[in-house]
Protein backbone atom coordinates (compact mmCIF):
# COMPACT_ATOMS: atom_id res chain seq x y z
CA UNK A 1 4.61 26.88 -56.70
CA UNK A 2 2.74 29.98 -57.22
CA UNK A 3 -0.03 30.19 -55.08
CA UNK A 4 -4.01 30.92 -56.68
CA UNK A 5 -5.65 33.33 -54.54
CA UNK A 6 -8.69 32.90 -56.53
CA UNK A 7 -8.71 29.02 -56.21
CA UNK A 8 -8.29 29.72 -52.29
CA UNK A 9 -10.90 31.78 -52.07
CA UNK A 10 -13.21 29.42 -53.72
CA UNK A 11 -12.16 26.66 -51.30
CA UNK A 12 -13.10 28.69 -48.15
CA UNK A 13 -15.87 30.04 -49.80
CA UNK A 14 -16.86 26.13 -50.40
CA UNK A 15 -15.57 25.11 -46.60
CA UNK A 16 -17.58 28.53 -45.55
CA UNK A 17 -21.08 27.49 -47.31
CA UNK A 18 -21.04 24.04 -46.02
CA UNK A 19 -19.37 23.86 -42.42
CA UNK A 20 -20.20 27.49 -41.42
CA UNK A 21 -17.81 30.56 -41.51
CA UNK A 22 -16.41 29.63 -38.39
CA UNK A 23 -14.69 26.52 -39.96
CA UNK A 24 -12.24 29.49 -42.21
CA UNK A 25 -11.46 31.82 -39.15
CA UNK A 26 -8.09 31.80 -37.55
CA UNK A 27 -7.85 29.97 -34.22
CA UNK A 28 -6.29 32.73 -33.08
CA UNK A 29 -9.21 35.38 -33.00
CA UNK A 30 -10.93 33.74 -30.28
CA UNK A 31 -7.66 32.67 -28.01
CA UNK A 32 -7.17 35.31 -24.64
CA UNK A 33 -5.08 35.50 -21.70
CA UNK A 34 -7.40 33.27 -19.73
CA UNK A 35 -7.58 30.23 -22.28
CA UNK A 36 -3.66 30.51 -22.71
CA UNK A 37 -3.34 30.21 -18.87
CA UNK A 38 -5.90 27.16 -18.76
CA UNK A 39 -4.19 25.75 -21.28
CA UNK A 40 -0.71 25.84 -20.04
CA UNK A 41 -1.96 24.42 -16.80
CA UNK A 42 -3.76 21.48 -18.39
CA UNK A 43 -0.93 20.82 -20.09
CA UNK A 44 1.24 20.94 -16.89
CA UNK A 45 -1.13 18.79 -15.71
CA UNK A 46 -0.77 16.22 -18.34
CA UNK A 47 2.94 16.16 -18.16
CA UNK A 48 2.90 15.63 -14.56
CA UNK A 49 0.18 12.49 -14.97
CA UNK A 50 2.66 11.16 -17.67
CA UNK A 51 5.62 11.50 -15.17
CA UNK A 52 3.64 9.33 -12.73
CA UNK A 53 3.18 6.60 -15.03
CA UNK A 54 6.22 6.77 -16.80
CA UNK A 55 8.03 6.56 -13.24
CA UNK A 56 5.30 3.65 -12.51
CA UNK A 57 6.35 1.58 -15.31
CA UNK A 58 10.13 2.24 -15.04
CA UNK A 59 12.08 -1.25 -15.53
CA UNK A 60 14.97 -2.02 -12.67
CA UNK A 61 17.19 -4.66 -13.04
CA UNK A 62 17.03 -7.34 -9.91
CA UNK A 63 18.97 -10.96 -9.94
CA UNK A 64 19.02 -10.62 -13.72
CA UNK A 65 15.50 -9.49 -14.65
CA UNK A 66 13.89 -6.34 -15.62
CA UNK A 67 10.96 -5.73 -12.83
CA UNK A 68 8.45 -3.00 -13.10
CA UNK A 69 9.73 -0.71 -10.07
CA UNK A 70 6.00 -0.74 -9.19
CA UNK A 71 5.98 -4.46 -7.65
CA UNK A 72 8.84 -3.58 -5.63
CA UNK A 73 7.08 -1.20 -3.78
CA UNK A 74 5.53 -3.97 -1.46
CA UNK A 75 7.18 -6.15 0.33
CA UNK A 76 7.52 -9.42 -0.52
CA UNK A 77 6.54 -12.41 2.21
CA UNK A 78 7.16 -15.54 1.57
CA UNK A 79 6.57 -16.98 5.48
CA UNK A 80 3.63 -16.54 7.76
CA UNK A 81 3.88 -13.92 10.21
CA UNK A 82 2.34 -15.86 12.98
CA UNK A 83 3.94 -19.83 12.78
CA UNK A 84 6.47 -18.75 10.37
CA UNK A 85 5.97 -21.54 7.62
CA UNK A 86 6.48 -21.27 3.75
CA UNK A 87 3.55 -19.92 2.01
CA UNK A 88 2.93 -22.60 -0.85
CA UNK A 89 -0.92 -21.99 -2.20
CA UNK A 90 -2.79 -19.62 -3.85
CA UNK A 91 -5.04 -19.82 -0.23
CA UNK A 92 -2.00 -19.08 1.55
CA UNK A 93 -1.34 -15.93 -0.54
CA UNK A 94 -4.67 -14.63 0.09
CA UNK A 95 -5.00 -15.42 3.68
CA UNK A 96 -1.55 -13.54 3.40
CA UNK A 97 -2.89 -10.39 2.07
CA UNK A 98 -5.85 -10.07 4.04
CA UNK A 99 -5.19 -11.05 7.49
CA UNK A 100 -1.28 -11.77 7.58
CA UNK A 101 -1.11 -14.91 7.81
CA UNK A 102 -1.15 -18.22 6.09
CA UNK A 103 -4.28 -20.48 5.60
CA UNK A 104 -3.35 -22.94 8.37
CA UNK A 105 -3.41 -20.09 11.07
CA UNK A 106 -6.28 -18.47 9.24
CA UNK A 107 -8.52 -21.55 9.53
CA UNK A 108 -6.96 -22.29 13.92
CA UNK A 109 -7.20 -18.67 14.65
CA UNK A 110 -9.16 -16.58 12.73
CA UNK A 111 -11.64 -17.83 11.06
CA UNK A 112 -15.43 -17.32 12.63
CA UNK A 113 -12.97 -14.41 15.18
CA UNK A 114 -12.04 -12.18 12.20
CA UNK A 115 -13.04 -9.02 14.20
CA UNK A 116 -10.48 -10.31 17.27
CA UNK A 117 -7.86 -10.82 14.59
CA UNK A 118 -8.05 -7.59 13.43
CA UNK A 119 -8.53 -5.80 16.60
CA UNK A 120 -4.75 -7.02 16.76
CA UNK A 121 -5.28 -10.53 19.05
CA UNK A 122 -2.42 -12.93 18.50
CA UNK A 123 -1.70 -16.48 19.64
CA UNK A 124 0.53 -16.71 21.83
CA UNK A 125 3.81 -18.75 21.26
CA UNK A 126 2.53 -21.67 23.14
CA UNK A 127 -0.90 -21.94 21.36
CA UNK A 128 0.67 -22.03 17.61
């Protein structure tokens, strides 16, 4: 396919009149040193951010099942730190991940002395 120089130059003539003559010019009469560097950089930067969340969202296999390897980062507790029974409620589970403890302990030992608890006072084993 031959190419029409005269039909080209009508079309950026055309592209010229109505989005300006900067819409016909080659990218590369504006690019220098300093844009190539900031643009290698950002794009170092994206790569890395990608990396992250790739790494993030990476699937590992555990008893059978694909987890995302970021909700193994935290331990898992399934007793209470303080009397050492099951957590079984939703209550217990946040009681768990706010003060350490399950909802029981929360409501003998902690609750109206939140500022003790967390100052690091404990029951002793003969109170719980």
């Amino acid at each position: 396919m031959e190419k029409d120089l005269n039909y080209i130059a009508s079309m950026e003539k055309a592209i010229s009149k109505r989005y300006g003559d900067e819409a016909i010019q080659n990218p590369k009469n504006d690019w220098t040193k300093e844009k190539e560097k900031d643009y290698v950089e950002q794009i170092k930067s994206r790569a890395k951010k990608l990396q992250e969340i790739e790494e993030q969202s990476e699937k590992i296999e555990v008893k059978g099942f694909f987890m995302a390897k970021k909700l193994l980062n935290r331990e898992i507790k399934i007793n209470c730190s303080n009397c050492q029974n099951r957590l079984k409620t939703v209550r217990d589970d946040i009681y768990m991940n706010k003060f350490d403890c399950c909802e029981k302990c929360y409501v003998n030992y902690i609750e109206g002395r939140e500022e003790r608890w967390l100052e690091g006072w404990r029951p002793n084993q003969g109170e719980n």
